[in-house]
N, C-alpha and C. Protein backbone atom coordinates (compact mmCIF):
# COMPACT_ATOMS: atom_id res chain seq x y z
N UNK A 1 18.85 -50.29 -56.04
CA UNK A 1 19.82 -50.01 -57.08
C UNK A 1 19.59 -48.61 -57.62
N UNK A 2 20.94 -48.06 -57.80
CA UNK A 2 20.53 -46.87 -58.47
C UNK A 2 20.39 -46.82 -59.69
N UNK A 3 21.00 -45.18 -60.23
CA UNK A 3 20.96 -45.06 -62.02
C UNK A 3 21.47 -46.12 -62.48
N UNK A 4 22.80 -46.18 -62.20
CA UNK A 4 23.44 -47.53 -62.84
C UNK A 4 24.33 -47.93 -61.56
N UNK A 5 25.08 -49.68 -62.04
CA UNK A 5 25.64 -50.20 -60.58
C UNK A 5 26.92 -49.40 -59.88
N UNK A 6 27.07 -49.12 -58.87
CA UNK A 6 28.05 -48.39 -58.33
C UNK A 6 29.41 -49.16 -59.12
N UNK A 7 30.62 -47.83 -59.59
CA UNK A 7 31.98 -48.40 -60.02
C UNK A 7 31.96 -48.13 -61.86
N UNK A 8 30.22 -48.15 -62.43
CA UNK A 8 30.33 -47.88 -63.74
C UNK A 8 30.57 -46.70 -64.30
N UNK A 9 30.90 -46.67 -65.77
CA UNK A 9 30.69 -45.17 -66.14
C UNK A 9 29.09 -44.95 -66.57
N UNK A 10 28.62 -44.14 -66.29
CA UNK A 10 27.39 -43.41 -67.38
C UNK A 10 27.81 -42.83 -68.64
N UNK A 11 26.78 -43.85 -69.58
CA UNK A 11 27.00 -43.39 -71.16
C UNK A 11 26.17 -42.51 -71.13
N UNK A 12 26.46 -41.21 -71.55
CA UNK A 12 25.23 -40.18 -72.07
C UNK A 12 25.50 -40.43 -73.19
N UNK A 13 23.85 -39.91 -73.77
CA UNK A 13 23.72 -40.02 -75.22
C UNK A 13 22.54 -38.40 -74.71
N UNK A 14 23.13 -37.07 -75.53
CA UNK A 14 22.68 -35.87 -75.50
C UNK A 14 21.40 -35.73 -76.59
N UNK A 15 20.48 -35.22 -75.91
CA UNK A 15 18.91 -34.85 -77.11
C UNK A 15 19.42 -33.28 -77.30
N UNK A 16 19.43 -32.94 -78.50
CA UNK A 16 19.61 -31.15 -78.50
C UNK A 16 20.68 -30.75 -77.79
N UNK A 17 21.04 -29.80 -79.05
CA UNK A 17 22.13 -28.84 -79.24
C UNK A 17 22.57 -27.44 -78.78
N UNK A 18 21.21 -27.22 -78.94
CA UNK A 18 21.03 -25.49 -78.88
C UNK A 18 20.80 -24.96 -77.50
N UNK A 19 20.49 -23.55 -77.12
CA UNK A 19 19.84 -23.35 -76.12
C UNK A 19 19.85 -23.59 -75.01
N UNK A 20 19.62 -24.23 -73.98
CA UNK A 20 20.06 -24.66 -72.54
C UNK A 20 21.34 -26.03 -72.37
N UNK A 21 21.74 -26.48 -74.04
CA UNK A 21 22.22 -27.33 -73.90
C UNK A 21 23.45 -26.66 -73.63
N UNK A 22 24.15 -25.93 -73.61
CA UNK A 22 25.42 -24.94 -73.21
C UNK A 22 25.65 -24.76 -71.81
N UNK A 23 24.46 -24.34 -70.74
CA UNK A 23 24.62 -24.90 -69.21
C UNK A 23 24.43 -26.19 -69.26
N UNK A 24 23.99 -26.86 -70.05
CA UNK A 24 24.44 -28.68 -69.27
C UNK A 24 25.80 -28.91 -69.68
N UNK A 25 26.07 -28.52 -70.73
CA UNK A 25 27.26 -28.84 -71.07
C UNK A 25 28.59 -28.20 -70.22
N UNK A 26 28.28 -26.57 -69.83
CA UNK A 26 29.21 -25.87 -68.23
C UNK A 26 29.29 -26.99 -67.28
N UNK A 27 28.04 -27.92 -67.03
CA UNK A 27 27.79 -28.43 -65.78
C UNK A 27 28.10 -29.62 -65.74
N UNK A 28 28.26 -30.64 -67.19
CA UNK A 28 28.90 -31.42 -66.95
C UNK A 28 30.89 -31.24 -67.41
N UNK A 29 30.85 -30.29 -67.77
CA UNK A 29 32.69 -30.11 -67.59
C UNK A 29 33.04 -29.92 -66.26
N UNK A 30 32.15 -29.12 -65.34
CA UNK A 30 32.55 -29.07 -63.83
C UNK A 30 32.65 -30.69 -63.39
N UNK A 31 31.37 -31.54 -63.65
CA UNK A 31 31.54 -32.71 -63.26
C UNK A 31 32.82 -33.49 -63.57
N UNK A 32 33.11 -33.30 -64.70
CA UNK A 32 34.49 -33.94 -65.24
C UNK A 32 35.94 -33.71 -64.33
N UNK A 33 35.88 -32.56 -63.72
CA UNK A 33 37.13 -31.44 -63.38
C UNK A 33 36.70 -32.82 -62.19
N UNK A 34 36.27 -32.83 -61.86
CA UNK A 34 36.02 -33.68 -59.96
C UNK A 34 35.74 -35.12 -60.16
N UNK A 35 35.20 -35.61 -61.05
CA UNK A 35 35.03 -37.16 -60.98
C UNK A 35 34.95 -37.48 -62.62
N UNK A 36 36.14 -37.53 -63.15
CA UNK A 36 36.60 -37.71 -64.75
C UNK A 36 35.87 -39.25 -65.35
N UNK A 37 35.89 -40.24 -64.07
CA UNK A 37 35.40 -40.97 -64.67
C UNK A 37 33.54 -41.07 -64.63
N UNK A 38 33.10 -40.55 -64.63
CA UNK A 38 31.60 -40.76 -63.42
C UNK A 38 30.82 -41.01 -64.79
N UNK A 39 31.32 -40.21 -65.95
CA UNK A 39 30.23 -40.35 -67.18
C UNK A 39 31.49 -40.54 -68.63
N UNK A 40 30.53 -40.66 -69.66
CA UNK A 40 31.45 -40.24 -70.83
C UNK A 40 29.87 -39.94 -71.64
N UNK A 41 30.18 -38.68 -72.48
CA UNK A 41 29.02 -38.51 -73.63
C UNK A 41 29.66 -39.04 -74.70
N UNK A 42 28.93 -40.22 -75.07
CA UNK A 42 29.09 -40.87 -76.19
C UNK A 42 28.45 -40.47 -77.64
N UNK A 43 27.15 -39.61 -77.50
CA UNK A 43 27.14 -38.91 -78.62
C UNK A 43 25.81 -37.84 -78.25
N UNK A 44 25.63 -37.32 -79.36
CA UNK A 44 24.96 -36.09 -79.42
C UNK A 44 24.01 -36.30 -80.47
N UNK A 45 22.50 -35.55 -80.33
CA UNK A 45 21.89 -35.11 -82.13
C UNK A 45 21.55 -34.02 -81.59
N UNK A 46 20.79 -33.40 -82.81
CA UNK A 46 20.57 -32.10 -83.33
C UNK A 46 20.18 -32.38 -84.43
N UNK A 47 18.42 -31.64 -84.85
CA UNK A 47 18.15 -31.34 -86.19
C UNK A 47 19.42 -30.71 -87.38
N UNK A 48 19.56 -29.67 -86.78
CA UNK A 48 20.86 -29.17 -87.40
C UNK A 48 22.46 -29.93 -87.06
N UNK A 49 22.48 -30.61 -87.73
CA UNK A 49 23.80 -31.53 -88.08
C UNK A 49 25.06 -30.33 -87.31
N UNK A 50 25.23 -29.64 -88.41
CA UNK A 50 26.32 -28.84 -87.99
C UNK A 50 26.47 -28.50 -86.56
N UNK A 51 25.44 -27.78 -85.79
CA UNK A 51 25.21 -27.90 -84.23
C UNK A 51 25.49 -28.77 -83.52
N UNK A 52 25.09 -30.22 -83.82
CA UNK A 52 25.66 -31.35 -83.42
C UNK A 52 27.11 -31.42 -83.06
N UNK A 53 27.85 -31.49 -84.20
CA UNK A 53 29.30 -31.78 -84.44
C UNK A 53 29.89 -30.54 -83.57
N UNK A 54 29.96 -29.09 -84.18
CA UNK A 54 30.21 -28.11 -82.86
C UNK A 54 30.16 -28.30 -81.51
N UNK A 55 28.78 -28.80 -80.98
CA UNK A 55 28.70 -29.34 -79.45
C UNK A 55 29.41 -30.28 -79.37
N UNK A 56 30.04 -31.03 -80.17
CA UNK A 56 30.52 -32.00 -79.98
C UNK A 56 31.87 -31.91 -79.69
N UNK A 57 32.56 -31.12 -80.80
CA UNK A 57 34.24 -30.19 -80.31
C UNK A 57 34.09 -29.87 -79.22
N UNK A 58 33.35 -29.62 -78.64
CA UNK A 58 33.09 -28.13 -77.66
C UNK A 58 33.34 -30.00 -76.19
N UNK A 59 32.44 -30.89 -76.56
CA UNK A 59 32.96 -31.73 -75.32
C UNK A 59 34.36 -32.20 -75.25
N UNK A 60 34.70 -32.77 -76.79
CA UNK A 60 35.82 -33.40 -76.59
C UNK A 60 36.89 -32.67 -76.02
N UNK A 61 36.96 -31.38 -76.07
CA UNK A 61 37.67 -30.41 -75.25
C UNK A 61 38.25 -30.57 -73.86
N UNK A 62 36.80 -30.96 -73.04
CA UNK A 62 37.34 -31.51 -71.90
C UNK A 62 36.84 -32.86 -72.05
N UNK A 63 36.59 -33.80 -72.67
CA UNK A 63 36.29 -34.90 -72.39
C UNK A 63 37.51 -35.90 -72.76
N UNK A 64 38.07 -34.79 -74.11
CA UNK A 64 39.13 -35.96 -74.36
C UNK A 64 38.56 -36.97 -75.22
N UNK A 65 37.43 -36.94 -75.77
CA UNK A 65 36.94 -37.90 -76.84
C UNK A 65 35.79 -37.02 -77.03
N UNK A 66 35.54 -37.01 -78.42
CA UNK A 66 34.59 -36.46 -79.54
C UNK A 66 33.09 -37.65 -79.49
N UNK A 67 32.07 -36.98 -79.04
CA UNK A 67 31.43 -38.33 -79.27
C UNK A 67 30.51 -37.88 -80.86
N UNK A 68 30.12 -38.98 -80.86
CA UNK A 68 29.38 -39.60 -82.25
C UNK A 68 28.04 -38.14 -82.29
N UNK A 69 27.89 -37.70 -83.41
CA UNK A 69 26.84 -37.34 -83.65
C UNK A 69 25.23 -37.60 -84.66
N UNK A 70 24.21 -36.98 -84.70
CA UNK A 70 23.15 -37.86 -85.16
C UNK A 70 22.30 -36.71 -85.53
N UNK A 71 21.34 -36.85 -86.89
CA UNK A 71 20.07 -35.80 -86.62
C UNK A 71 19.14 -35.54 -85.91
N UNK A 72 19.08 -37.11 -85.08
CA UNK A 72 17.78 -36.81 -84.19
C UNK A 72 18.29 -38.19 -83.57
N UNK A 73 17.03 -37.66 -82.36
CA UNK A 73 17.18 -39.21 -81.75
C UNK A 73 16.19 -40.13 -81.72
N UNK A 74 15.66 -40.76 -82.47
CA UNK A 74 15.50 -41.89 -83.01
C UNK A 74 17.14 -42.79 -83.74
N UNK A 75 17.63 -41.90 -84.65
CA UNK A 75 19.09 -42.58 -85.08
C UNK A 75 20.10 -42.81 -84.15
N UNK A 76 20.35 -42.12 -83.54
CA UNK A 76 20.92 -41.76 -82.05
C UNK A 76 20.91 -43.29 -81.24
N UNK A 77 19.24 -43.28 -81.13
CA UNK A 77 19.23 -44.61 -80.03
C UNK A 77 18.92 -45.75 -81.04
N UNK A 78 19.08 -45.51 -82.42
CA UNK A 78 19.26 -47.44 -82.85
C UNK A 78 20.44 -47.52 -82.71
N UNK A 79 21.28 -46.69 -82.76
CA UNK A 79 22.94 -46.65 -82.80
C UNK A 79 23.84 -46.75 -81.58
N UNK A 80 23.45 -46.19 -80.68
CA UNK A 80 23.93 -46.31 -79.53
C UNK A 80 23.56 -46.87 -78.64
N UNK A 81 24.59 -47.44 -77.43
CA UNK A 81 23.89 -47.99 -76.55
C UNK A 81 24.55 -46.74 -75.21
N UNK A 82 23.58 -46.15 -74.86
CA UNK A 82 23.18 -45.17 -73.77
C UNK A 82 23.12 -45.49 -72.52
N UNK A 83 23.71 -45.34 -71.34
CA UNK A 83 22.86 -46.01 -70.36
C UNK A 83 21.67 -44.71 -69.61
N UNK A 84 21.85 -43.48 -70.16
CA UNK A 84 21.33 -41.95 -69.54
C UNK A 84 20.88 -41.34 -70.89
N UNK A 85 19.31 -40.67 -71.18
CA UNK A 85 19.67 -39.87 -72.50
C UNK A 85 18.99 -38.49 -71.91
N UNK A 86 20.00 -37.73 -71.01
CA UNK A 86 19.36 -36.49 -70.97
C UNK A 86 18.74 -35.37 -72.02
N UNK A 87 17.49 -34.95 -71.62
CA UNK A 87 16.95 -34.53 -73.32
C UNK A 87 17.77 -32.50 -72.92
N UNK A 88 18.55 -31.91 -73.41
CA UNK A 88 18.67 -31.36 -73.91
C UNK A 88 18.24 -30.26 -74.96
N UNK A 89 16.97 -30.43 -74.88
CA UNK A 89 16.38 -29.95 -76.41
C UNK A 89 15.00 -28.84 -75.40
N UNK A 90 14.11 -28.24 -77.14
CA UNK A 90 13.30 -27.27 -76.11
C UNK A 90 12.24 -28.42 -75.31
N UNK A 91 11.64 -27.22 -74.26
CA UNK A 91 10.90 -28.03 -73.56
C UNK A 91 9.65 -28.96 -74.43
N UNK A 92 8.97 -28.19 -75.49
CA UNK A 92 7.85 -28.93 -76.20
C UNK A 92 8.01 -29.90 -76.61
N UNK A 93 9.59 -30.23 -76.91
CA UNK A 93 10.12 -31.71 -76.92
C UNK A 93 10.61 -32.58 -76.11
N UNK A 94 11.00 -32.14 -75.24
CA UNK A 94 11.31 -33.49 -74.03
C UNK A 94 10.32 -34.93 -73.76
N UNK A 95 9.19 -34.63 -73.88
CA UNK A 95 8.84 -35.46 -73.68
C UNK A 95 8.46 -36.57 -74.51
N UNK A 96 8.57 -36.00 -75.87
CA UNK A 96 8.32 -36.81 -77.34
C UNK A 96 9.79 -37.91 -77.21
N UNK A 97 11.05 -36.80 -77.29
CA UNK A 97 12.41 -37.47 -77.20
C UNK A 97 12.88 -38.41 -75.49
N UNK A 98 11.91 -37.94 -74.59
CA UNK A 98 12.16 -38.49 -73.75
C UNK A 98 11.72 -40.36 -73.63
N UNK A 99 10.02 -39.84 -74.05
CA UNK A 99 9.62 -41.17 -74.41
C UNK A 99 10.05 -42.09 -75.28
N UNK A 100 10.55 -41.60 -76.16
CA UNK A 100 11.45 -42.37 -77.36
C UNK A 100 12.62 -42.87 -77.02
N UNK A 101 13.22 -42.33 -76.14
CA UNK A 101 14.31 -43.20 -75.59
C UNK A 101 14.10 -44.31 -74.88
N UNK A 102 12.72 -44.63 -74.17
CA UNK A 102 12.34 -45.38 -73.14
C UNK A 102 11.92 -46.35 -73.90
N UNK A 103 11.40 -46.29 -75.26
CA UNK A 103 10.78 -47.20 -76.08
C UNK A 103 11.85 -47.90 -76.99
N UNK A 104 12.52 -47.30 -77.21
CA UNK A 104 13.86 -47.68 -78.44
C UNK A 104 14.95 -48.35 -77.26
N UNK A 105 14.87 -47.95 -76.05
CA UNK A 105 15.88 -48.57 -75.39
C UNK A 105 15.55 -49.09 -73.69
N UNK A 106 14.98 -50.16 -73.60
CA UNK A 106 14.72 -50.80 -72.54
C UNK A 106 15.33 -50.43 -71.61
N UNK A 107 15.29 -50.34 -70.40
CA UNK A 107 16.43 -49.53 -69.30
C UNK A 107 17.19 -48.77 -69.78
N UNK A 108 17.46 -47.61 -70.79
CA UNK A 108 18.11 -46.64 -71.05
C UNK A 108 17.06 -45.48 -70.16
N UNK A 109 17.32 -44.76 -68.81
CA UNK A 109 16.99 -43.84 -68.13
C UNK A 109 17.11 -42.78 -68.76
N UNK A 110 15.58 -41.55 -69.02
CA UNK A 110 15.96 -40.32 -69.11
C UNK A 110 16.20 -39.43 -68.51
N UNK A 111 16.76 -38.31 -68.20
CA UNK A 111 16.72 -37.48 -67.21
C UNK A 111 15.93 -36.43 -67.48
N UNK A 112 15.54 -35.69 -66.81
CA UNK A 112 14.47 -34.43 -66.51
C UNK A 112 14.48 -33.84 -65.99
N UNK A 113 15.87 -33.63 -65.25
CA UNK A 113 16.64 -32.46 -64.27
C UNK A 113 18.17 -32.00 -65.26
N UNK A 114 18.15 -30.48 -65.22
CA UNK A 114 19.92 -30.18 -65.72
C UNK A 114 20.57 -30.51 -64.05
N UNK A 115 22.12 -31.11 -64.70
CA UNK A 115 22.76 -31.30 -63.70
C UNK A 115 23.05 -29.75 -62.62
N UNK A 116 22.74 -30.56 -61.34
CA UNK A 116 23.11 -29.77 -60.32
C UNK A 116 24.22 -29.45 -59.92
N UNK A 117 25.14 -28.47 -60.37
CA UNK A 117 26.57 -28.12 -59.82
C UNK A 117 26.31 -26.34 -59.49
């Protein structure tokens, strides 16, 4: 079995706003342009709130839906149900927010690669 069962969508739920999150975000609008259904980002955090919500315009753009935003992710993942939480954020944190997703959410997969397009 893979990420998830063939035919579903992938829920992202985004760690961080700033910084490299702008090529994931290029890279998943390319994904969108070619397979619209393959994911949906259901929400976003960011220490900085405002960053949040901005990245967040910035998907619904091409996503066509605004997802939910959060200060961090701990709130993020009591709130959502994720099936992907790519961490987004600087590297000294990935692995704090990575592990936290794995703990707060039983089979919620993190990723640790930016998408390849």
């Amino acid at each position: 079995m893979g990420l998830v069962e063939t035919g579903k969508t992938v829920r992202l739920a985004l760690i961080g706003a700033g910084g490299i999150a702008g090529a994931h975000l290029r890279g998943y609008a390319k994904i969108k342009e070619v397979e619209p259904d393959k994911f949906e980002i259901v929400a976003i955090c960011d220490p900085v709130i405002d960053r949040a919500k901005e990245f967040a315009a910035h998907i619904a753009a091409f996503q066509g839906k605004e997802p939910r935003t959060y200060p961090d992710h701990e709130a993020l993942l009591k709130a959502e149900k994720a099936t992907v939480t790519p961490p987004t954020s600087p590297p000294r944190t990935i692995f704090i927010t990575s592990r936290g997703s794995l703990a707060w959410r039983k089979g919620c997969t993190s990723w640790w690669k930016s998408p390849s397009v």
